[in-house]
N, C-alpha and C. Protein backbone atom coordinates (compact mmCIF):
# COMPACT_ATOMS: atom_id res chain seq x y z
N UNK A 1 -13.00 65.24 -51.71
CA UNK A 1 -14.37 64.81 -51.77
C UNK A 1 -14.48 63.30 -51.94
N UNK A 2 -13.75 62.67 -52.60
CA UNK A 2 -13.66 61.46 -53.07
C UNK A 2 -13.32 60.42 -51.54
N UNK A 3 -12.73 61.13 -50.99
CA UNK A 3 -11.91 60.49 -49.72
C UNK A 3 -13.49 60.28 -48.52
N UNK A 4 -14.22 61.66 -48.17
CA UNK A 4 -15.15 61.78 -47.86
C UNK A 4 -16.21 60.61 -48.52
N UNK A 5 -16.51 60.87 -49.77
CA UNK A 5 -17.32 59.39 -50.24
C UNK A 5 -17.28 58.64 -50.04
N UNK A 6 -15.98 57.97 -49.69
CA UNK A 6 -15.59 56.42 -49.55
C UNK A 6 -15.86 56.45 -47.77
N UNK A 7 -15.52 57.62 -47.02
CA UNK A 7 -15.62 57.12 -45.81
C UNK A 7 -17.21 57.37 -45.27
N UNK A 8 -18.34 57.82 -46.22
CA UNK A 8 -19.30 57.54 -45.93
C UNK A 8 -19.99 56.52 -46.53
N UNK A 9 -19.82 55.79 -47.37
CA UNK A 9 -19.80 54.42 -48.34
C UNK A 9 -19.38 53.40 -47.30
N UNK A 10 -18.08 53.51 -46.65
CA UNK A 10 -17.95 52.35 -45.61
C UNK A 10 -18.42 52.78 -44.86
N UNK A 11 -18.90 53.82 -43.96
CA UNK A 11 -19.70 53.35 -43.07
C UNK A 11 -20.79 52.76 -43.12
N UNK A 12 -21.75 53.23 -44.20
CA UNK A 12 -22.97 52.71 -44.61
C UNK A 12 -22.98 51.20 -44.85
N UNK A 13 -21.46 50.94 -45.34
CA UNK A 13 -21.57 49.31 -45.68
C UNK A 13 -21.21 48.63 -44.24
N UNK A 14 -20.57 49.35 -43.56
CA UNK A 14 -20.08 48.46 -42.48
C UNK A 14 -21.90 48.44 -41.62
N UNK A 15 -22.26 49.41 -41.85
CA UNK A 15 -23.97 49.47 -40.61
C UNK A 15 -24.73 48.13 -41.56
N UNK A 16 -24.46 48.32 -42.92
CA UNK A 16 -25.36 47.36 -43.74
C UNK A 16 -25.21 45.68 -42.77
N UNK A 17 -23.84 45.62 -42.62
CA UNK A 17 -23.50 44.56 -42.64
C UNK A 17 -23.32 44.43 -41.03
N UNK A 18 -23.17 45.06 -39.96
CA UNK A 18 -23.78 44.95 -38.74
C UNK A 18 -25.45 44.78 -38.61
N UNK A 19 -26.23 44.89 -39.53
CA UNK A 19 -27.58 45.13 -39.80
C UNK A 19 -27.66 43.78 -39.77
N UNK A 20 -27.06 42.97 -40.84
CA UNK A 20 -26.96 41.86 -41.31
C UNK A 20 -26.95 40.90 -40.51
N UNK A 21 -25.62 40.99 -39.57
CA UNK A 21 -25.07 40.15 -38.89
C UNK A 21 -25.92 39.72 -37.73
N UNK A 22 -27.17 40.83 -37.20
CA UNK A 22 -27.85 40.73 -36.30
C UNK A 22 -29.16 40.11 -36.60
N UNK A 23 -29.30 40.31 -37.68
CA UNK A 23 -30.72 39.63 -38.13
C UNK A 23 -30.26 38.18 -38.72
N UNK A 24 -29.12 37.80 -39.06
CA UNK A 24 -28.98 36.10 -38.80
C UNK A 24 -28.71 36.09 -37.00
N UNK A 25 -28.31 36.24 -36.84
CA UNK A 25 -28.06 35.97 -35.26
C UNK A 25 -29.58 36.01 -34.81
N UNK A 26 -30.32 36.69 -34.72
CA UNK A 26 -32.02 36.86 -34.41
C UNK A 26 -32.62 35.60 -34.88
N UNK A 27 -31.99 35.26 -36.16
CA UNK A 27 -32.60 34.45 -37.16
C UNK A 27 -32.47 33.00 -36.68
N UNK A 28 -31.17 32.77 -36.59
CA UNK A 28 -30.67 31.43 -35.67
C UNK A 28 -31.27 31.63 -34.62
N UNK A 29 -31.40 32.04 -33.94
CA UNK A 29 -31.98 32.36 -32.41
C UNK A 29 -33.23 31.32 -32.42
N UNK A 30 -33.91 31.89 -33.46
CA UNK A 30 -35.56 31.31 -33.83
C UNK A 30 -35.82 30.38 -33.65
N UNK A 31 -34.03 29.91 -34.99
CA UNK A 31 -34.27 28.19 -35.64
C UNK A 31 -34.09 27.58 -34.24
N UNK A 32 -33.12 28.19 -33.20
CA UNK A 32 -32.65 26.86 -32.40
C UNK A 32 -34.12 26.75 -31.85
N UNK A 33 -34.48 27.95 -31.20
CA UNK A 33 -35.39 27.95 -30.31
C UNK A 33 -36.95 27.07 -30.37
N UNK A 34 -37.08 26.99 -32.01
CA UNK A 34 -38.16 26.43 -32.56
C UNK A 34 -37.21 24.95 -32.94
N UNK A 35 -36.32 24.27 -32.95
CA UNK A 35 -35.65 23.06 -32.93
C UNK A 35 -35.60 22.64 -31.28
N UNK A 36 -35.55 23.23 -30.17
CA UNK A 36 -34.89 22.88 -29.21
C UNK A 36 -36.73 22.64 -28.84
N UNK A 37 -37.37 23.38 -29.39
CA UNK A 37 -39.03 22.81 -28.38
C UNK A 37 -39.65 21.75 -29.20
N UNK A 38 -39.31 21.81 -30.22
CA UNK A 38 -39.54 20.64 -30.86
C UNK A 38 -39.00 19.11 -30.30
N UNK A 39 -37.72 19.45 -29.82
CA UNK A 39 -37.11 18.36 -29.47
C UNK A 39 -37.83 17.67 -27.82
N UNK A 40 -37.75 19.09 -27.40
CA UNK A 40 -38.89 18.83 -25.84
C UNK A 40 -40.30 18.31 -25.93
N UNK A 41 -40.65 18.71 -27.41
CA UNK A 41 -42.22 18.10 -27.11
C UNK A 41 -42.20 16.80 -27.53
N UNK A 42 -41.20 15.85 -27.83
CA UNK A 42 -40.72 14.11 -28.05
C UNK A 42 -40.78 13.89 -26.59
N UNK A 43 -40.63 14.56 -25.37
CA UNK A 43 -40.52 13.94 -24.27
C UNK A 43 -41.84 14.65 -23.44
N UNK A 44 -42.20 15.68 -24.02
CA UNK A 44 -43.30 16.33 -23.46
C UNK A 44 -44.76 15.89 -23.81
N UNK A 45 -44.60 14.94 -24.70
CA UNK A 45 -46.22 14.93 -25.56
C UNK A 45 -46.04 13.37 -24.99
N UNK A 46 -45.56 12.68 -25.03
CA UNK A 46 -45.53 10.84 -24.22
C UNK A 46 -46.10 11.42 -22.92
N UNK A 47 -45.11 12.39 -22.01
CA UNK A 47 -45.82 12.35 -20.52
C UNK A 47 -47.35 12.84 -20.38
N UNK A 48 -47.45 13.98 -21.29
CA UNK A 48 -48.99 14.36 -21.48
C UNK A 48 -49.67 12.86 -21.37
N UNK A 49 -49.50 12.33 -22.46
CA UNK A 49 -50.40 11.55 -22.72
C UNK A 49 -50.77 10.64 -21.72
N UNK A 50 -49.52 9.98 -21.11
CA UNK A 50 -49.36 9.20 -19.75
C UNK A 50 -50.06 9.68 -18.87
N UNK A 51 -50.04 11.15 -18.43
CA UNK A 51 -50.40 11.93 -17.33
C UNK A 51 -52.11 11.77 -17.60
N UNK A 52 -52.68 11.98 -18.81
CA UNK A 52 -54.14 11.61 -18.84
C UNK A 52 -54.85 10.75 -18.38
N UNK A 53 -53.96 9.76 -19.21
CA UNK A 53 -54.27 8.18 -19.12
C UNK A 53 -54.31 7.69 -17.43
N UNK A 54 -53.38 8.48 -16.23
CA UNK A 54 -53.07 8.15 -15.17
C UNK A 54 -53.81 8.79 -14.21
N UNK A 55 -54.57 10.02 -14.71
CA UNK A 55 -55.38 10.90 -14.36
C UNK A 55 -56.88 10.21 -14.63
N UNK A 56 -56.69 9.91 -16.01
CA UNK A 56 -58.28 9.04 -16.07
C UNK A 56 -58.61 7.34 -15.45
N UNK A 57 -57.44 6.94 -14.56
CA UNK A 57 -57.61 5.63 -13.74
C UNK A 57 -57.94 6.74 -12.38
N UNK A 58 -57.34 7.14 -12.42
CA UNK A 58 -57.03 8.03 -10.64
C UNK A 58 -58.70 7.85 -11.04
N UNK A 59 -59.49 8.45 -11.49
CA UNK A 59 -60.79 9.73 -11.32
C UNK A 59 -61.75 8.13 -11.31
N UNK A 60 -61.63 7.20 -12.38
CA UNK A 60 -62.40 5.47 -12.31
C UNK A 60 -62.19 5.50 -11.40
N UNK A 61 -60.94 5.18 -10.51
CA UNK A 61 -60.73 4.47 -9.05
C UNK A 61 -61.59 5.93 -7.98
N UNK A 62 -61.80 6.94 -8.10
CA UNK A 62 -62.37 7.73 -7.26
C UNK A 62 -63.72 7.64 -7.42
N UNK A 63 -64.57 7.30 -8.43
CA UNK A 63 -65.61 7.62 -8.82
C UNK A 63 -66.71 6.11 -8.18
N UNK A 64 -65.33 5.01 -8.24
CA UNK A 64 -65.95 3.74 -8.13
C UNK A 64 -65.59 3.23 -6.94
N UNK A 65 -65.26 4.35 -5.50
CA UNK A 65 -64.36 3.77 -4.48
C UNK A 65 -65.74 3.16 -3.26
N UNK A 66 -66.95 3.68 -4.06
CA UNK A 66 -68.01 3.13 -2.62
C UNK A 66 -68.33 1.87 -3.05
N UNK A 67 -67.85 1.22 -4.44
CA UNK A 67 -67.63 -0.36 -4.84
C UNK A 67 -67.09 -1.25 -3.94
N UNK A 68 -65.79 -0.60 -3.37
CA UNK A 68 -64.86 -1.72 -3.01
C UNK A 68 -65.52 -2.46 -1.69
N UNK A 69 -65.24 -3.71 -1.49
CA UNK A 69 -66.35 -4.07 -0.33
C UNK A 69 -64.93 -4.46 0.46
N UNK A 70 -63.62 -4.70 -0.22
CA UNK A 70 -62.85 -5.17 1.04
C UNK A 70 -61.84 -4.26 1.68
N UNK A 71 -61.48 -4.00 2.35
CA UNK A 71 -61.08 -2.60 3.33
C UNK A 71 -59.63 -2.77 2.48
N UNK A 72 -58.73 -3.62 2.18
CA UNK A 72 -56.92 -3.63 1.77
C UNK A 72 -57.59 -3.06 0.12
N UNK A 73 -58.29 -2.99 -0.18
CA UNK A 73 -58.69 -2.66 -1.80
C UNK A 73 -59.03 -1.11 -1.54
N UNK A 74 -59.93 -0.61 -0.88
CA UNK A 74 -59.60 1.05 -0.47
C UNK A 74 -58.52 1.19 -0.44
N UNK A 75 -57.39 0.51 0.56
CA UNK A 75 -56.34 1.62 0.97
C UNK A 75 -55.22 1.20 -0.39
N UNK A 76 -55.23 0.36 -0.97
CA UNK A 76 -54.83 0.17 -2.34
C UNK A 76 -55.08 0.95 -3.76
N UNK A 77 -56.59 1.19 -3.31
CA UNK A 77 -57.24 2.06 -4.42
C UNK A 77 -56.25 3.90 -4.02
N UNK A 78 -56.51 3.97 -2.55
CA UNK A 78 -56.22 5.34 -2.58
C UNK A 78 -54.87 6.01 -2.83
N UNK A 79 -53.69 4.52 -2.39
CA UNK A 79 -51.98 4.49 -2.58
C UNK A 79 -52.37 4.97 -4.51
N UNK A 80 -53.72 4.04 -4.99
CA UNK A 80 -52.89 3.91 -6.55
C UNK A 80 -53.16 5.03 -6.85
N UNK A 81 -54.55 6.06 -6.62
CA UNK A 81 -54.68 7.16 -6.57
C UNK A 81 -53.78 8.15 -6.76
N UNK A 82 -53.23 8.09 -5.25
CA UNK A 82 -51.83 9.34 -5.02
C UNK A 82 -51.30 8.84 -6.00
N UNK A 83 -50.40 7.61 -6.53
CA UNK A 83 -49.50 7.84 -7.32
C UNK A 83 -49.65 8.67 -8.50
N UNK A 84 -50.51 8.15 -8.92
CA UNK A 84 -51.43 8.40 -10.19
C UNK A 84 -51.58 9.82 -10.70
N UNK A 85 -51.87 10.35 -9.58
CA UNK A 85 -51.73 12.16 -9.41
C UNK A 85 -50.12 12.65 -9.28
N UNK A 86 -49.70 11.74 -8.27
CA UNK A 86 -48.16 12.44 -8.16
C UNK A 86 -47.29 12.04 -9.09
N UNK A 87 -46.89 11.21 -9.45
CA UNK A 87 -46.08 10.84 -10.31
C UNK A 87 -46.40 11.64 -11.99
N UNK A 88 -47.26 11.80 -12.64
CA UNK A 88 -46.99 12.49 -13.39
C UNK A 88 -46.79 13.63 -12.97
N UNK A 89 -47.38 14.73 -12.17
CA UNK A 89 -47.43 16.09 -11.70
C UNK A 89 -45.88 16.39 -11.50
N UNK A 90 -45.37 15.31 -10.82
CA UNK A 90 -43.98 15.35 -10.74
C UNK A 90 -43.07 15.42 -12.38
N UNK A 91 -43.22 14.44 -13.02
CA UNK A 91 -42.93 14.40 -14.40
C UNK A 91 -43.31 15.58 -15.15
N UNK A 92 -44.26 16.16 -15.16
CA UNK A 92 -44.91 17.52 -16.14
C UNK A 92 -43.86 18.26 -15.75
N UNK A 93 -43.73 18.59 -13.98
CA UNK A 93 -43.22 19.98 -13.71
C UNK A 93 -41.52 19.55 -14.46
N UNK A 94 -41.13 18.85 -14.08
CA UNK A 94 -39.38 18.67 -14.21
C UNK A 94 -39.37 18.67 -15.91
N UNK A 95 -40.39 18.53 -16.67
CA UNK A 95 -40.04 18.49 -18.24
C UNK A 95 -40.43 19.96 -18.47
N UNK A 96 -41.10 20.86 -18.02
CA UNK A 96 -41.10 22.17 -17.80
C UNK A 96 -40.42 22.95 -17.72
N UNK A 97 -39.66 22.40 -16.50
CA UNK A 97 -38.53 22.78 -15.94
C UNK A 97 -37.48 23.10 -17.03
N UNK A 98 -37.27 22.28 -18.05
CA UNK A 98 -35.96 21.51 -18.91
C UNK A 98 -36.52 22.60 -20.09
N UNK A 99 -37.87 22.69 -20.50
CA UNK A 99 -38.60 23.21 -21.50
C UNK A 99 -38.69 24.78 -21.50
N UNK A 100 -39.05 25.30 -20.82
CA UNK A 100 -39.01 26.64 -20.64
C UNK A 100 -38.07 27.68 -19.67
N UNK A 101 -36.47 27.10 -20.73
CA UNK A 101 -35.33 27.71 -20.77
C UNK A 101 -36.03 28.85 -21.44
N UNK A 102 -35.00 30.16 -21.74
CA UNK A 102 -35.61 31.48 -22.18
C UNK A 102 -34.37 31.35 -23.20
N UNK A 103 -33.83 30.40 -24.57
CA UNK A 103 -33.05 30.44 -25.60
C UNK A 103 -32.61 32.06 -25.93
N UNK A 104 -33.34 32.89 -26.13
CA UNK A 104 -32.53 34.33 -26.94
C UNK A 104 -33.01 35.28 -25.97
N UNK A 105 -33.10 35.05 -24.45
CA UNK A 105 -32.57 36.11 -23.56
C UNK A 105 -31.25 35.68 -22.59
N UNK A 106 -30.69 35.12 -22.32
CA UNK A 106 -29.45 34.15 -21.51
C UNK A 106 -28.31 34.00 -22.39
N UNK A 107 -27.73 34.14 -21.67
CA UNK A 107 -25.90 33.59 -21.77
C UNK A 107 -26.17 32.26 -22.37
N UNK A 108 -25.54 32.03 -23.11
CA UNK A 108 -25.30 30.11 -23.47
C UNK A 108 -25.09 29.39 -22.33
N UNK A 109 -23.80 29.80 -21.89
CA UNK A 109 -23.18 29.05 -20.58
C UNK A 109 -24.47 28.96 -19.52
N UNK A 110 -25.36 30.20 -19.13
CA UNK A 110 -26.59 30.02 -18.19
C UNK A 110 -27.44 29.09 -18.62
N UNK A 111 -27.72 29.33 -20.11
CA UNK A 111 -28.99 28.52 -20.73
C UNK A 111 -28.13 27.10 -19.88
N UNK A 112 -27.12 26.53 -20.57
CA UNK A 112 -26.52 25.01 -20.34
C UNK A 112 -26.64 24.92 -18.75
N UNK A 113 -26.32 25.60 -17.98
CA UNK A 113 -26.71 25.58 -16.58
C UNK A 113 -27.69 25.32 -16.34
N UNK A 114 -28.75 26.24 -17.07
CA UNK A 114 -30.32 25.60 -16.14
C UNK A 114 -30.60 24.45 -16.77
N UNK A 115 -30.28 24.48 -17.80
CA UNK A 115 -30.60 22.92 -19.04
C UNK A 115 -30.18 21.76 -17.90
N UNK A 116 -28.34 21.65 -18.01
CA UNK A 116 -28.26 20.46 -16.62
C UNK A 116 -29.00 20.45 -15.61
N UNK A 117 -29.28 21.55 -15.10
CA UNK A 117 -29.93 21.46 -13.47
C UNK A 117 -31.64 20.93 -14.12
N UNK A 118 -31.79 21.26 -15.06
CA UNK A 118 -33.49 20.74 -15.56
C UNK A 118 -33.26 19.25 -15.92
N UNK A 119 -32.07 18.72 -16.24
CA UNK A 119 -32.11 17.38 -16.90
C UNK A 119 -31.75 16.45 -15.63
N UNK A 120 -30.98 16.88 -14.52
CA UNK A 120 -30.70 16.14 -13.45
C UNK A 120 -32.00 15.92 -12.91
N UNK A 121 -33.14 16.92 -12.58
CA UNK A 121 -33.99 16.88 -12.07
C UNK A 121 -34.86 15.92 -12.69
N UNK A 122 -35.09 15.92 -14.05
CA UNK A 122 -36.11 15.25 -14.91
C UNK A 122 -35.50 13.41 -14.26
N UNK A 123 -34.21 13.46 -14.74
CA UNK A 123 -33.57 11.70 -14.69
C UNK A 123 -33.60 11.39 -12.67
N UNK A 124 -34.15 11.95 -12.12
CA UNK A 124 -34.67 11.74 -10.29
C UNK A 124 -35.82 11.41 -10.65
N UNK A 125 -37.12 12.41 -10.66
CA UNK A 125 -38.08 12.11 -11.17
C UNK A 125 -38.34 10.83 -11.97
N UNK A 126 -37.39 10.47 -13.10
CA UNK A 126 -37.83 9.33 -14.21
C UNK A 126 -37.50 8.33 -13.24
N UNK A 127 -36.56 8.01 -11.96
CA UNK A 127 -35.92 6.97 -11.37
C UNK A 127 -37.03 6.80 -10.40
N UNK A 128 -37.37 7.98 -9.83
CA UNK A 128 -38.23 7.30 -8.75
C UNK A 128 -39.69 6.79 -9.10
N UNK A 129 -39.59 7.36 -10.27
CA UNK A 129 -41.08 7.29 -11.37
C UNK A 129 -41.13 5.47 -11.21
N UNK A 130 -40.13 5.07 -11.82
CA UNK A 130 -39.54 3.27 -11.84
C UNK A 130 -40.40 3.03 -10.82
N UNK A 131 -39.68 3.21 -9.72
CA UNK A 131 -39.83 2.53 -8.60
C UNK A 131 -41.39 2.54 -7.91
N UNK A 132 -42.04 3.58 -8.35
CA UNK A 132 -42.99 3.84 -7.85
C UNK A 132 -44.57 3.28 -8.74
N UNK A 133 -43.86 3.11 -9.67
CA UNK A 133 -44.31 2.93 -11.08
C UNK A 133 -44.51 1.09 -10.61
N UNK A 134 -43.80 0.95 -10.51
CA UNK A 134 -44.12 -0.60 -9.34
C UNK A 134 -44.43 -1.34 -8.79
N UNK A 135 -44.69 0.04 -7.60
CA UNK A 135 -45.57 0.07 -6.41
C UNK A 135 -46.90 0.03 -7.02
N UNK A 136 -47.26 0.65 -7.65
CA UNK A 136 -48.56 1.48 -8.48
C UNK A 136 -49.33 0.11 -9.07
N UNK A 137 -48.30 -0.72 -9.78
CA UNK A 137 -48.83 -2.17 -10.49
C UNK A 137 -48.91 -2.70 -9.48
N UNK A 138 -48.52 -3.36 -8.40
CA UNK A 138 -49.32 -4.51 -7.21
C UNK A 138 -49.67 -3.67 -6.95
N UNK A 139 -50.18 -2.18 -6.25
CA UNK A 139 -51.52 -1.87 -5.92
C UNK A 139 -52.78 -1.65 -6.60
N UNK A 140 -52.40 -1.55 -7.79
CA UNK A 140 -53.87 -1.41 -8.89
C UNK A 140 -54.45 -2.87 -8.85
N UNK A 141 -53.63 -3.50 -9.31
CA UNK A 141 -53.73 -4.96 -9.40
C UNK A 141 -54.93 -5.62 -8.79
N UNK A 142 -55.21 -5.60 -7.30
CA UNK A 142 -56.42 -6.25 -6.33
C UNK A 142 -57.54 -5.32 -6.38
N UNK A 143 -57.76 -4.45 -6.87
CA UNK A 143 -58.72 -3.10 -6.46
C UNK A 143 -59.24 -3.68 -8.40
N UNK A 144 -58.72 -3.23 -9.16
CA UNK A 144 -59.11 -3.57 -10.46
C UNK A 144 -59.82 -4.81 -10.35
N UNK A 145 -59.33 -5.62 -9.96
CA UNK A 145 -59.56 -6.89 -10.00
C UNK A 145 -61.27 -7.19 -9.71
N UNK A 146 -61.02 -6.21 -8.56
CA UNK A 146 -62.32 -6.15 -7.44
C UNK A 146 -63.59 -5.48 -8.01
N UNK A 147 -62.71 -4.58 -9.00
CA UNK A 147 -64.06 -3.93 -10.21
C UNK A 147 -64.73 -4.89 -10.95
N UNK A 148 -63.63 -4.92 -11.53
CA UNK A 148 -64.38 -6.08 -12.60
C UNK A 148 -64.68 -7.39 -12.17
N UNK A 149 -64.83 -7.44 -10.61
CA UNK A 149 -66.08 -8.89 -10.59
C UNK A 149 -64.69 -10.50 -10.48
N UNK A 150 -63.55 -10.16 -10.34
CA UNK A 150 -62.68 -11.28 -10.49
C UNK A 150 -61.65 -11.22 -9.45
N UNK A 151 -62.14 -10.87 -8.41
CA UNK A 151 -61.34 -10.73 -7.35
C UNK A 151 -60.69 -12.11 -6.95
N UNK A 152 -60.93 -13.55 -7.23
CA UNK A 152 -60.76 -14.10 -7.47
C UNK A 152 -59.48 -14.87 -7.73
N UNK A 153 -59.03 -13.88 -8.87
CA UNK A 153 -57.73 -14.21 -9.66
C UNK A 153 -56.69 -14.00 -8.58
N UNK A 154 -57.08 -12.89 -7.70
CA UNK A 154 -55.75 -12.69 -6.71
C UNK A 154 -55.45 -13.54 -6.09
N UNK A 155 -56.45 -14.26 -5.54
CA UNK A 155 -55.76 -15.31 -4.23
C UNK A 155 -55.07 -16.52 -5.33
N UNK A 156 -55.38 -16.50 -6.26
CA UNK A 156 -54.21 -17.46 -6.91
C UNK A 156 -52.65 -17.71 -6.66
N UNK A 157 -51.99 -18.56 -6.52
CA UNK A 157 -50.60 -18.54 -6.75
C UNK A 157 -50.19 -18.04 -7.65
N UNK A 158 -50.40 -18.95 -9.20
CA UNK A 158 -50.48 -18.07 -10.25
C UNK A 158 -50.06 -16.83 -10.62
N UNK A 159 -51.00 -16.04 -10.24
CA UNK A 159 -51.14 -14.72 -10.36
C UNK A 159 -49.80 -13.95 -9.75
N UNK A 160 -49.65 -14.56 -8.72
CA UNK A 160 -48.40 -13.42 -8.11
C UNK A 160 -46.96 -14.56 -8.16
N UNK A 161 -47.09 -15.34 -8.67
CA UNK A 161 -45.82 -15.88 -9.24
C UNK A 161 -45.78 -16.09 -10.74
N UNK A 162 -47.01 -15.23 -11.50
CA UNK A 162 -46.29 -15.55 -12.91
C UNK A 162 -46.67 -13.61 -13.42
N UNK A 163 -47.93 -13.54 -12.91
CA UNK A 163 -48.17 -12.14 -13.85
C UNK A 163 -48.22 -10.75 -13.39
N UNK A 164 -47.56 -11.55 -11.75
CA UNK A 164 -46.83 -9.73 -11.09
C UNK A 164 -45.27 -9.76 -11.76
N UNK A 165 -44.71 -10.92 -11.57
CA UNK A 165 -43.11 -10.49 -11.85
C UNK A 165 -42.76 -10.35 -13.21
N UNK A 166 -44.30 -10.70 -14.33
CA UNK A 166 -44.16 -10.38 -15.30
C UNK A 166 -44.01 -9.46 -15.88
N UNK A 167 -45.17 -8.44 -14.63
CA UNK A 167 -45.47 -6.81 -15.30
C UNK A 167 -44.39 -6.50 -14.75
N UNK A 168 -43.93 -6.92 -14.01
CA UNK A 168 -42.75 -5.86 -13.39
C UNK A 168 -41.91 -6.12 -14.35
N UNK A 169 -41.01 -6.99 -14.89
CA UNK A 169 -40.36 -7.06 -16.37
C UNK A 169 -40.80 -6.30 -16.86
N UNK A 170 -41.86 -6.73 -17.22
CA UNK A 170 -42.14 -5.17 -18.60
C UNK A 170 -41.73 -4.09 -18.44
N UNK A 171 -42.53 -3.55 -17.24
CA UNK A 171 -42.38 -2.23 -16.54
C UNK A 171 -40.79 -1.61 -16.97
N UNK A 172 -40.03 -2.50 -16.05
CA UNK A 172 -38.29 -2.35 -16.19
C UNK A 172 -37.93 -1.92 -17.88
N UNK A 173 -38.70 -3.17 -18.52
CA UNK A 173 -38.14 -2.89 -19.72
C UNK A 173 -38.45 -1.90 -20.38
N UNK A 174 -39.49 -1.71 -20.38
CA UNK A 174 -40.56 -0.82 -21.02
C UNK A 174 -39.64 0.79 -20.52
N UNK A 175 -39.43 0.98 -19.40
CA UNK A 175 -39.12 2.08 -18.74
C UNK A 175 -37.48 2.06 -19.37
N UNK A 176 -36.56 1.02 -19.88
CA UNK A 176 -35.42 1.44 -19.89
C UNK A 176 -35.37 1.72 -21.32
N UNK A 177 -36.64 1.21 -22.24
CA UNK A 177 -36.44 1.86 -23.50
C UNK A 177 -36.70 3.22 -23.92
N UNK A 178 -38.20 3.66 -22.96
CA UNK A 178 -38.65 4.70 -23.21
C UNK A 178 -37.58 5.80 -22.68
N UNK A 179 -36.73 5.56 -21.45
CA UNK A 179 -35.13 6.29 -20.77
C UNK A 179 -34.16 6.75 -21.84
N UNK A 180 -34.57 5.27 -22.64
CA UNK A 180 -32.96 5.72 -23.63
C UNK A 180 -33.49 6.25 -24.90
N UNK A 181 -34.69 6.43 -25.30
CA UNK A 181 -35.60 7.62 -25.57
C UNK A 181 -35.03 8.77 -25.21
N UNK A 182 -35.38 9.37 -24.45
CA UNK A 182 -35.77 10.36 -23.77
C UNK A 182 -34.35 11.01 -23.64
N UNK A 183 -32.96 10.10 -23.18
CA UNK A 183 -31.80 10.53 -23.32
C UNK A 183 -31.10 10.95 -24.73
N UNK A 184 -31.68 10.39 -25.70
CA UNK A 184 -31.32 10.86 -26.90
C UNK A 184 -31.55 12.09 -27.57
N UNK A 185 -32.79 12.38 -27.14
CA UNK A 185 -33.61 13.66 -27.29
C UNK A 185 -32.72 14.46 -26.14
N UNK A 186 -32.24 14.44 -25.03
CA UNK A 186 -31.82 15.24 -23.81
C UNK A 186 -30.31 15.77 -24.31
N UNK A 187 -30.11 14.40 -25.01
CA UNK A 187 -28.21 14.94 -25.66
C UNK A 187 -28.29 15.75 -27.04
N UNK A 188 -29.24 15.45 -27.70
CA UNK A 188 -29.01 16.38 -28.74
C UNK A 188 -29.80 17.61 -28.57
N UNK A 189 -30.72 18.10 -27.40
CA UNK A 189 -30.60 19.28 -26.97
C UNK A 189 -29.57 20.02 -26.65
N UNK A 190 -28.67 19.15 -25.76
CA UNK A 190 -27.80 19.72 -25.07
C UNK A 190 -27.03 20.17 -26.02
N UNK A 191 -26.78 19.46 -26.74
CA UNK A 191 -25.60 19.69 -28.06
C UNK A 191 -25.79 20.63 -28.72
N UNK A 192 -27.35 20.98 -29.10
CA UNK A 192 -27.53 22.35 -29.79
C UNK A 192 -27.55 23.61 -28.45
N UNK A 193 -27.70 23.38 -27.56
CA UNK A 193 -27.58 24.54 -26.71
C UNK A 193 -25.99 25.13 -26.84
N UNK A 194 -24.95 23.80 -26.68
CA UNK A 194 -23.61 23.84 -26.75
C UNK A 194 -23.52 24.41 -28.01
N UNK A 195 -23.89 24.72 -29.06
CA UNK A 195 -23.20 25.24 -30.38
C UNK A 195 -23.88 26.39 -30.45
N UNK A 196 -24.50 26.93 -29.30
CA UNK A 196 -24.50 28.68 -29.28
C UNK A 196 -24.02 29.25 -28.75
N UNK A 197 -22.99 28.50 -27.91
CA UNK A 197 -21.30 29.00 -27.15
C UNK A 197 -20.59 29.82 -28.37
């Protein structure tokens, strides 16, 4: 009888403790999962905000396009437009992309798969974002100008030898800080995805 006791005693302890083992495992699951979106919304809540801000010039420049009286300021207004729309739309989807991994249904090794294939995609997007991001400043540039009554300022020398190649500095800079941002947050995702291998 005694022999019997003990081998229903360990089983009960061994289920206790398979019980156990699954509800930290569930449990971690949570933490990463609620750490890893946390970490996404450092790169997700800047583009929001950008995407507004780029959305609420787009809709000024649409609202105010029977203003423009000189024909290169339309087709300027409408380039800054598209960007304006595309370039974040582009940015939202690829941080999406990176964001709504499925943490506690996937393989680790899959999660890290789609994770790279979401982070390659995001750092295309952020590159051509640069470049376009660029484009976007000398085309806003004469159309703005043209709003506010100072169209003026453009035909200056001035102007496009001191405070285009200025913004574009910024731009560069501005863009390689907010990058190495954004990569810091991208590696220590990755790193916690890697420690559920």
């Amino acid at each position: 009888m005694e022999l019997e006791e003990m081998k229903s005693l360990w089983a009960d302890l061994s289920l206790q403790v398979e019980k156990q083992d699954k509800i930290q495992k569930e449990l971690l699951m949570e933490i990463t999962k609620q750490k890893f979106r946390s970490k996404m919304n450092r790169i997700r809540i800047p583009e929001i905000i950008g995407s507004l801000v780029c959305v609420g010039y787009a809709m000024y420049f649409l609202f105010r396009f029977g203003d423009f009286e000189l024909w290169y300021n339309q087709v300027f207004a409408l380039v800054a437009v598209f960007l304006m729309i595309a370039l974040p739309t582009a940015s939202l989807t690829a941080v999406k992309g990176m964001r709504n991994i499925r943490i506690d249904s996937e393989a680790p090794a899959k999660l890290l798969e789609k994770f790279s294939q979401g982070k390659i995609r995001f750092w295309k997007v952020q590159r051509y974002g640069m470049i376009f991001g660029a484009i976007l400043m000398i085309t806003i540039l004469p159309p703005l100008m043209e709003l506010n009554g100072s169209e003026e300022i453009v035909y200056k020398p001035w102007f496009w030898g001191i405070y285009v190649p200025g913004g574009l500095v910024f731009i560069v800079l501005f863009s390689r800080w907010v990058l190495k941002k954004y990569r810091r947050v991208m590696d220590s995702s990755e790193e916690m995805l890697r420690e559920l291998e």
